[in-house]
C-alpha atoms as a PDB file:
ATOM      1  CA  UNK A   1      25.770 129.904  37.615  1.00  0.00           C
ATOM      2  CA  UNK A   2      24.364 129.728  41.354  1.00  0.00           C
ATOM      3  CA  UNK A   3      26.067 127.260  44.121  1.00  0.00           C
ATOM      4  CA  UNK A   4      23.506 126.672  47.055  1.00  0.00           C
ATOM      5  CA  UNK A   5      24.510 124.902  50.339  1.00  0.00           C
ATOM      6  CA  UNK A   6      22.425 122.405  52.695  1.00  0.00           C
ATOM      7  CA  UNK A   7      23.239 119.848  55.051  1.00  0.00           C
ATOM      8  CA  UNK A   8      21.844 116.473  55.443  1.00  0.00           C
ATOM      9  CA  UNK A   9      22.321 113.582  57.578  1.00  0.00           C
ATOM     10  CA  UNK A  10      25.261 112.377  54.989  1.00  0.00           C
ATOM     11  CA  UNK A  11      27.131 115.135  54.078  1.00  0.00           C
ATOM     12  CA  UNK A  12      26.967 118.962  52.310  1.00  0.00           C
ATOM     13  CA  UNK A  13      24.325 118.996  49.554  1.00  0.00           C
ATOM     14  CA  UNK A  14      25.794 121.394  47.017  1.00  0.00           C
ATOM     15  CA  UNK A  15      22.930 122.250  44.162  1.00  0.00           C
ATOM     16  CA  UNK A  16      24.524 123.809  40.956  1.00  0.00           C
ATOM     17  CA  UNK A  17      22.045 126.000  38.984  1.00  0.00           C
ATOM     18  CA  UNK A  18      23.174 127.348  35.371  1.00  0.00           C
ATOM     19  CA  UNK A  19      25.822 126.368  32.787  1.00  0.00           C
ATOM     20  CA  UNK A  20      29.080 124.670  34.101  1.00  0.00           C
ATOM     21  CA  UNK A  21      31.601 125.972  31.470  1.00  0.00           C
ATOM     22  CA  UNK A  22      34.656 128.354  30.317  1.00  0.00           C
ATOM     23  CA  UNK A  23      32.810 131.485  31.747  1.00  0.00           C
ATOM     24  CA  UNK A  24      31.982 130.234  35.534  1.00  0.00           C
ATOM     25  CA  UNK A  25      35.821 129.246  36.551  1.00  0.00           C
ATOM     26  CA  UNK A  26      35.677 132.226  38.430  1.00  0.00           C
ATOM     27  CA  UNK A  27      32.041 131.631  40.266  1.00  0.00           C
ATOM     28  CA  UNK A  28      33.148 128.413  40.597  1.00  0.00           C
ATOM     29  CA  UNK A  29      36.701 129.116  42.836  1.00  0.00           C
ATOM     30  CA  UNK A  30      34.909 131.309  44.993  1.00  0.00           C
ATOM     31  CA  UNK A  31      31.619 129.367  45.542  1.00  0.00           C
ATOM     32  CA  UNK A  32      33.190 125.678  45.710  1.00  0.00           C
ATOM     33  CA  UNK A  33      36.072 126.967  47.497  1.00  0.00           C
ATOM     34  CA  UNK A  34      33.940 128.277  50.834  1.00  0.00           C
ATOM     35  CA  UNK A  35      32.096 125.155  50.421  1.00  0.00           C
ATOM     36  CA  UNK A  36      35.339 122.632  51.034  1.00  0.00           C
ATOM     37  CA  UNK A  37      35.772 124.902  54.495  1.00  0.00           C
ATOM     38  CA  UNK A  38      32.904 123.126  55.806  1.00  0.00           C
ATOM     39  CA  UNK A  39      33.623 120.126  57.731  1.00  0.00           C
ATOM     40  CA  UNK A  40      31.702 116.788  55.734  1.00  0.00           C
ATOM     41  CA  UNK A  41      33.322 113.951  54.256  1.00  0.00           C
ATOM     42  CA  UNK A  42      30.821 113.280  51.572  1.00  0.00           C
ATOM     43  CA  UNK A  43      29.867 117.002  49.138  1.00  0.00           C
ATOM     44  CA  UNK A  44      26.684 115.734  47.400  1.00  0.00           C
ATOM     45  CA  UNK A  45      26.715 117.642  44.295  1.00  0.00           C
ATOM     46  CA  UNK A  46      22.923 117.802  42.659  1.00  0.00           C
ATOM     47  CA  UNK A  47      23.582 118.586  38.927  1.00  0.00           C
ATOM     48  CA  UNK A  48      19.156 118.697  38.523  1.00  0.00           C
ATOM     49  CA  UNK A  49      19.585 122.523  37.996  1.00  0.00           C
ATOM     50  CA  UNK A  50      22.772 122.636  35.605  1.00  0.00           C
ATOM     51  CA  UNK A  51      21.941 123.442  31.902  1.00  0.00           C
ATOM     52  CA  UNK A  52      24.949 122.876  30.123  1.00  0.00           C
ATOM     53  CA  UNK A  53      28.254 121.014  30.792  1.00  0.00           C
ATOM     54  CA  UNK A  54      31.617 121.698  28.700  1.00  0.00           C
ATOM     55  CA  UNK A  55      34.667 120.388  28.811  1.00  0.00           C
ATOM     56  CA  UNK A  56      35.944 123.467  29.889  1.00  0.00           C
ATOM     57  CA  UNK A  57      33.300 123.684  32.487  1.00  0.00           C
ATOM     58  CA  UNK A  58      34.879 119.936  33.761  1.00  0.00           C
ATOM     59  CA  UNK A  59      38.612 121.597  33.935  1.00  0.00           C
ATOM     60  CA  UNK A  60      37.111 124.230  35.567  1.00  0.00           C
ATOM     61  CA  UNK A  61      36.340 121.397  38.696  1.00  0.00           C
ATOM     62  CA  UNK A  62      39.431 119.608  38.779  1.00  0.00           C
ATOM     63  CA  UNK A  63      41.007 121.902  41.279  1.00  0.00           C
ATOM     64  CA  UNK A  64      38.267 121.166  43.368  1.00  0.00           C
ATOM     65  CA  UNK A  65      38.228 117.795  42.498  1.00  0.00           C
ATOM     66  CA  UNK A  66      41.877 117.116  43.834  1.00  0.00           C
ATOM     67  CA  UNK A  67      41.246 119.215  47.194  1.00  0.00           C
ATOM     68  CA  UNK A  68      38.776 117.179  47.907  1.00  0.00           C
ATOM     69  CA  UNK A  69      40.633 114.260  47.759  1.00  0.00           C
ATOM     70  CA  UNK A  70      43.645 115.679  49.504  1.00  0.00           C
ATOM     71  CA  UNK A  71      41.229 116.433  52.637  1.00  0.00           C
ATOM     72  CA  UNK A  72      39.914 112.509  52.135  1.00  0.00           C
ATOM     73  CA  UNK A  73      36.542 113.834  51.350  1.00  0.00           C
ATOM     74  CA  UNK A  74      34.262 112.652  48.808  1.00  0.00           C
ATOM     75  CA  UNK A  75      32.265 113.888  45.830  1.00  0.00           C
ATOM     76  CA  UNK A  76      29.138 112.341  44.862  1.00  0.00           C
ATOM     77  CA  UNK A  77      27.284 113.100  41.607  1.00  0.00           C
ATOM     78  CA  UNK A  78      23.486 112.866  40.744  1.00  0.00           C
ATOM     79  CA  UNK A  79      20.801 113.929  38.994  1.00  0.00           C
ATOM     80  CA  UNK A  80      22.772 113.937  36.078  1.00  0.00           C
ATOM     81  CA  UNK A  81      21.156 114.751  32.951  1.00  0.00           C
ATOM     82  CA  UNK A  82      21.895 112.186  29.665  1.00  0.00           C
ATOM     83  CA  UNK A  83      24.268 114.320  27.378  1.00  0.00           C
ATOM     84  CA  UNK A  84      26.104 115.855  30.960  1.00  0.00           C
ATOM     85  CA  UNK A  85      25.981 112.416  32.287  1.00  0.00           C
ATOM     86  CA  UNK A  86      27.947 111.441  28.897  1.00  0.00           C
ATOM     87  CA  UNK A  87      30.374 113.847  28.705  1.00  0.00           C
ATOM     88  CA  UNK A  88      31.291 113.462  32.664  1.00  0.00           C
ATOM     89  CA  UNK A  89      31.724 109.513  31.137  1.00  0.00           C
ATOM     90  CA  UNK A  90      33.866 109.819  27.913  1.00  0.00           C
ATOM     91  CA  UNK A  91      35.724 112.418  29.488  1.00  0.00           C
ATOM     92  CA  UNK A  92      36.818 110.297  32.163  1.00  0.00           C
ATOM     93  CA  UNK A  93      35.752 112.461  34.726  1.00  0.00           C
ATOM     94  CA  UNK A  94      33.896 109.877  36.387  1.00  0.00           C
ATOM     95  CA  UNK A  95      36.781 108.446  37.237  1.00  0.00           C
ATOM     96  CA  UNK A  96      38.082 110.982  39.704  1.00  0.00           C
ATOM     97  CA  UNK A  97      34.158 111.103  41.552  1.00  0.00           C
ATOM     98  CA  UNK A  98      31.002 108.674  42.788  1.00  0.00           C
ATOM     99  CA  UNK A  99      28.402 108.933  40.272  1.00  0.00           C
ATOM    100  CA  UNK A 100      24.891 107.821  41.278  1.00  0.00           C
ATOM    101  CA  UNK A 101      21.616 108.718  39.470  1.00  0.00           C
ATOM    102  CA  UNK A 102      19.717 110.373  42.771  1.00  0.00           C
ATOM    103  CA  UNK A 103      20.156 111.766  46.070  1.00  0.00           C
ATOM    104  CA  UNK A 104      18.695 109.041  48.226  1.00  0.00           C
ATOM    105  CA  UNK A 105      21.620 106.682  46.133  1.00  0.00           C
ATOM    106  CA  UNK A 106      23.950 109.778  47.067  1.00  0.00           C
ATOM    107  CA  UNK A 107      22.819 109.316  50.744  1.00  0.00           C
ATOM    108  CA  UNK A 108      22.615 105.600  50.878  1.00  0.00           C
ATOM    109  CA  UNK A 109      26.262 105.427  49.638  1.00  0.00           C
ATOM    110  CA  UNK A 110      27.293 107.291  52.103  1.00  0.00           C
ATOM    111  CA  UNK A 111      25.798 106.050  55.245  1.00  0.00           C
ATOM    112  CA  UNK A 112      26.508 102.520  53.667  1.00  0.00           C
ATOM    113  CA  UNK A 113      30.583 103.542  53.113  1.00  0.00           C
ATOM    114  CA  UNK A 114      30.587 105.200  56.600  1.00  0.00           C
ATOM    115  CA  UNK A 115      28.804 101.419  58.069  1.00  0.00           C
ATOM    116  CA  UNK A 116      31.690  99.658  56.021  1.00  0.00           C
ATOM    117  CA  UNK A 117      29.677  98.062  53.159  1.00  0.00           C
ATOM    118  CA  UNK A 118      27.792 100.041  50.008  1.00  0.00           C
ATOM    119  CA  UNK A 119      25.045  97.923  48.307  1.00  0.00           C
ATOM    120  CA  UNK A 120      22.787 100.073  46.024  1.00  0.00           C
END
């Protein structure tokens, strides 16, 4: 699994490339854990390049998950393909993160929750 990095006008794009599962947790700490240094509210994660999501893979986030809502950030979701898309549902991982199905949703909720309103 690769982690890249770009800003944008509404936050840190973070693009995930490979399989999100049991065998990244350690990629994952050390990638996503540089990233939450960097000062953005909203971390746009693009999910276009991941292959495969377990449910290990989703415990392997939570950590992250709950720093980034102890620093009152916010992750964003998108480009989530269908059978990721339903296992971040039934999992109830959704719960815990924004999911939207593209960036310019990503970006829109963001500029519109900075402006005080949201309206897809």
């Amino acid at each position: 699994m690769e982690i890249y990095t770009q800003l944008t006008s509404a936050g840190l794009l973070v693009s995930i490339k490979g399989a999100l599962d049991g065998l990244s947790e350690d990629r994952v700490k050390r990638q996503l854990t540089s990233v939450l240094q960097m000062d953005r509210k909203y971390l746009l994660l693009d999910f276009s390049g991941v292959t495969e999501v377990t449910p290990a893979g989703l415990r392997n986030l939570l950590p992250y998950v709950q720093q980034v809502q102890q620093l009152k950030k916010e992750l964003i979701l998108f480009n989530l393909e269908g059978n990721i898309h339903g296992l971040i549902n039934s999992s109830g991982f959704d719960s815990l993160v924004k999911v939207v199905d593209s960036l310019d949703t990503a970006i829109k909720y963001a500029k519109g929750r900075d402006s005080g309103g949201y309206n897809k």
